[in-house]
Protein backbone atom coordinates (compact mmCIF):
# COMPACT_ATOMS: atom_id res chain seq x y z
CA UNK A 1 -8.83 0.04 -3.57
CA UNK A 2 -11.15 1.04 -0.54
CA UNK A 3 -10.95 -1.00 2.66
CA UNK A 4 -13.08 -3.91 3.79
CA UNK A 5 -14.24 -4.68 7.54
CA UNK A 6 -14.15 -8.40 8.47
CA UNK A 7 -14.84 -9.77 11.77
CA UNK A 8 -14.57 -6.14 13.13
CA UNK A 9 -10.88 -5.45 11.82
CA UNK A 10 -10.46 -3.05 9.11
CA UNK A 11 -8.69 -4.06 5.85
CA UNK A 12 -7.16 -2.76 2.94
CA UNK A 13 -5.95 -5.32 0.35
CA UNK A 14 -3.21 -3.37 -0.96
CA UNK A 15 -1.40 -3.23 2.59
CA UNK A 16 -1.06 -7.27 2.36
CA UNK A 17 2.09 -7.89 1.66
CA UNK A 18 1.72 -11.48 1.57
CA UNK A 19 2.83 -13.70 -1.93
CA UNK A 20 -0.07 -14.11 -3.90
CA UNK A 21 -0.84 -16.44 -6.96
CA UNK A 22 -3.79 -15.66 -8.73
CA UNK A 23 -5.63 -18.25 -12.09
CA UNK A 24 -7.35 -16.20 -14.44
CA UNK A 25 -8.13 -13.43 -11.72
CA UNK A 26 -6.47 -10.63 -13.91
CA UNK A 27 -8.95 -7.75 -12.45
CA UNK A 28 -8.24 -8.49 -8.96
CA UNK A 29 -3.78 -9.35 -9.64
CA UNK A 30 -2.94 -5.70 -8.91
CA UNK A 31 -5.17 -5.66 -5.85
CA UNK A 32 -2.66 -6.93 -2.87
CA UNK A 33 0.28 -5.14 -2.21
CA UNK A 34 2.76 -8.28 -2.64
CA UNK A 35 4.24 -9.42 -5.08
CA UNK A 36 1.62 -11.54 -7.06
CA UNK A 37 2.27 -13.93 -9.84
CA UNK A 38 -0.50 -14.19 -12.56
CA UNK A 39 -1.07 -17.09 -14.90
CA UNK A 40 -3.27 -17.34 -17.39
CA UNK A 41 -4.78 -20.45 -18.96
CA UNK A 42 -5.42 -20.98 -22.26
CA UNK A 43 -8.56 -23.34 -21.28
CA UNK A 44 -12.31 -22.89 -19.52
CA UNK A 45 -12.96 -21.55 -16.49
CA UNK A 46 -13.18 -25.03 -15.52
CA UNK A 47 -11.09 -26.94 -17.95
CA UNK A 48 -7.99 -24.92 -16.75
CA UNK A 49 -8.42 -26.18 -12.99
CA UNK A 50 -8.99 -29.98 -14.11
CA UNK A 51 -5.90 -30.28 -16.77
CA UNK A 52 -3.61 -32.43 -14.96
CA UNK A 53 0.10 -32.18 -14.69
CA UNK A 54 1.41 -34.04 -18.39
CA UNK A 55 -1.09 -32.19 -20.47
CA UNK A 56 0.79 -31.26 -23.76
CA UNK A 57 -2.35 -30.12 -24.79
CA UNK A 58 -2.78 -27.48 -22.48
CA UNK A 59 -1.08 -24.41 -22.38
CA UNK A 60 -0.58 -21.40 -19.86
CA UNK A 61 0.96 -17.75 -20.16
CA UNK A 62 3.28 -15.97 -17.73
CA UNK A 63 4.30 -12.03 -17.52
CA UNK A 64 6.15 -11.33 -14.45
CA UNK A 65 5.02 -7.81 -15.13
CA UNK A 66 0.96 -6.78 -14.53
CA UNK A 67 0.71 -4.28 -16.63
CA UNK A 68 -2.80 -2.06 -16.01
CA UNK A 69 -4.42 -3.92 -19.78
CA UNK A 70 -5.35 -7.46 -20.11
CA UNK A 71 -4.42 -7.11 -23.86
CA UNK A 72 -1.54 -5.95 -22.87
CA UNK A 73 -0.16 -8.28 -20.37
CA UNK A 74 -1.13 -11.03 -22.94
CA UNK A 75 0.91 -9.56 -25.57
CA UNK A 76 3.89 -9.41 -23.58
CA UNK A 77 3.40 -12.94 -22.12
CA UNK A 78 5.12 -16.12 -22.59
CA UNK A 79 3.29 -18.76 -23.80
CA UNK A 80 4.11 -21.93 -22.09
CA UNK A 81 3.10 -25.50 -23.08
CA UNK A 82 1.43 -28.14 -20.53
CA UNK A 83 -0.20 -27.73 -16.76
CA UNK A 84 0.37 -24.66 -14.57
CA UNK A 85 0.16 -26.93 -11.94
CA UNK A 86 3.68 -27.94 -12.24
CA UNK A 87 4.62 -23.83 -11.87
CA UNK A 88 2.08 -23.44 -9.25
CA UNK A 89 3.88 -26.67 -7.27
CA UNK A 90 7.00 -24.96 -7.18
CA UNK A 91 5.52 -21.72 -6.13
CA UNK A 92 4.00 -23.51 -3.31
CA UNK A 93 7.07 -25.46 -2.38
CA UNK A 94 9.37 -22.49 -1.77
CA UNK A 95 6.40 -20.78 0.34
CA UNK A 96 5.89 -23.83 2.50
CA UNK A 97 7.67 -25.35 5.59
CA UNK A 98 9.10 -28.83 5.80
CA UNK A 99 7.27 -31.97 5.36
CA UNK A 100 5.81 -33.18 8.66
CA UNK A 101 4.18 -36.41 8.96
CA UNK A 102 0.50 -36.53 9.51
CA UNK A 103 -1.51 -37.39 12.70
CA UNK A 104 -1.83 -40.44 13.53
CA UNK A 105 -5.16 -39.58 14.98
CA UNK A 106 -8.17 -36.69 14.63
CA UNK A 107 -8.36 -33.60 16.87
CA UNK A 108 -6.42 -32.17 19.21
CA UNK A 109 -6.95 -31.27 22.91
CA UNK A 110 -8.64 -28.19 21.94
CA UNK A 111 -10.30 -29.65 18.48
CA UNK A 112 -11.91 -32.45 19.21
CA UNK A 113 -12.86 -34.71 16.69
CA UNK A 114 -16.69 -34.94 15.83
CA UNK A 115 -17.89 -38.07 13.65
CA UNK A 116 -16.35 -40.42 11.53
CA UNK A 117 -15.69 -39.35 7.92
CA UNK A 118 -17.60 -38.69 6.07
CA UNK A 119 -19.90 -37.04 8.59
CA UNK A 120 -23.31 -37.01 9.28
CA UNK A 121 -24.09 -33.84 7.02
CA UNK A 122 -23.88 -36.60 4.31
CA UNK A 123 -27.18 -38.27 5.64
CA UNK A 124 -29.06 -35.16 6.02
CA UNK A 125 -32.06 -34.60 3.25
């Protein structure tokens, strides 16, 4: 994987070390140096991103392993039935701090806050 410059800092994707959690993105899951975990849906493009949590219909497949061949890691997947939203929840969940109530207000000292939702980029022609 060759580097990438961004805002004037080099980069190289597989020094991240960060968790990663990657939708359909099987030629870029091996890119990061983390540990990544790769679903696949058995829907769309789109249709996978829109099926709710509850879907029997729907259906996902996990391999903990990403082997270097999509046929491959889809042989050796498990096939699970429903959302992956419900997987990806969890994922989130352990990664995330605790629960802090929202502001009660917009902006901070240093952000203040602009317009009133929605904007004025909504009026624009």
């Amino acid at each position: 994987m060759t580097s990438n410059r961004q805002l004037g800092c080099q980069c190289v994707p597989t020094r991240l070390t960060c968790a990663d959690y990657r939708l359909h993105a099987c030629h870029s899951a091996r890119a990061f140096g983390g540990k990544t975990e790769f679903v696949l849906s058995s829907s769309g493009h789109i249709q996978s991103l829109i099926n709710p949590p509850g879907n029997l219909k729907a259906q996902f497949f996990q391999n903990p392993k990403l082997v270097p061949s999509p046929d491959d890691w889809l042989k050796q997947a498990t096939p699970t039935k429903g959302s992956w939203w419900d997987l990806w929840r969890t994922w989130a969940s352990e990664r995330s701090g605790e629960m802090k109530p929202a502001p009660k207000t917009l902006g901070s000292k240093r952000h203040k806050p602009m317009d009133k939702a929605p904007g004025t980029y909504v009026l624009e022609p």
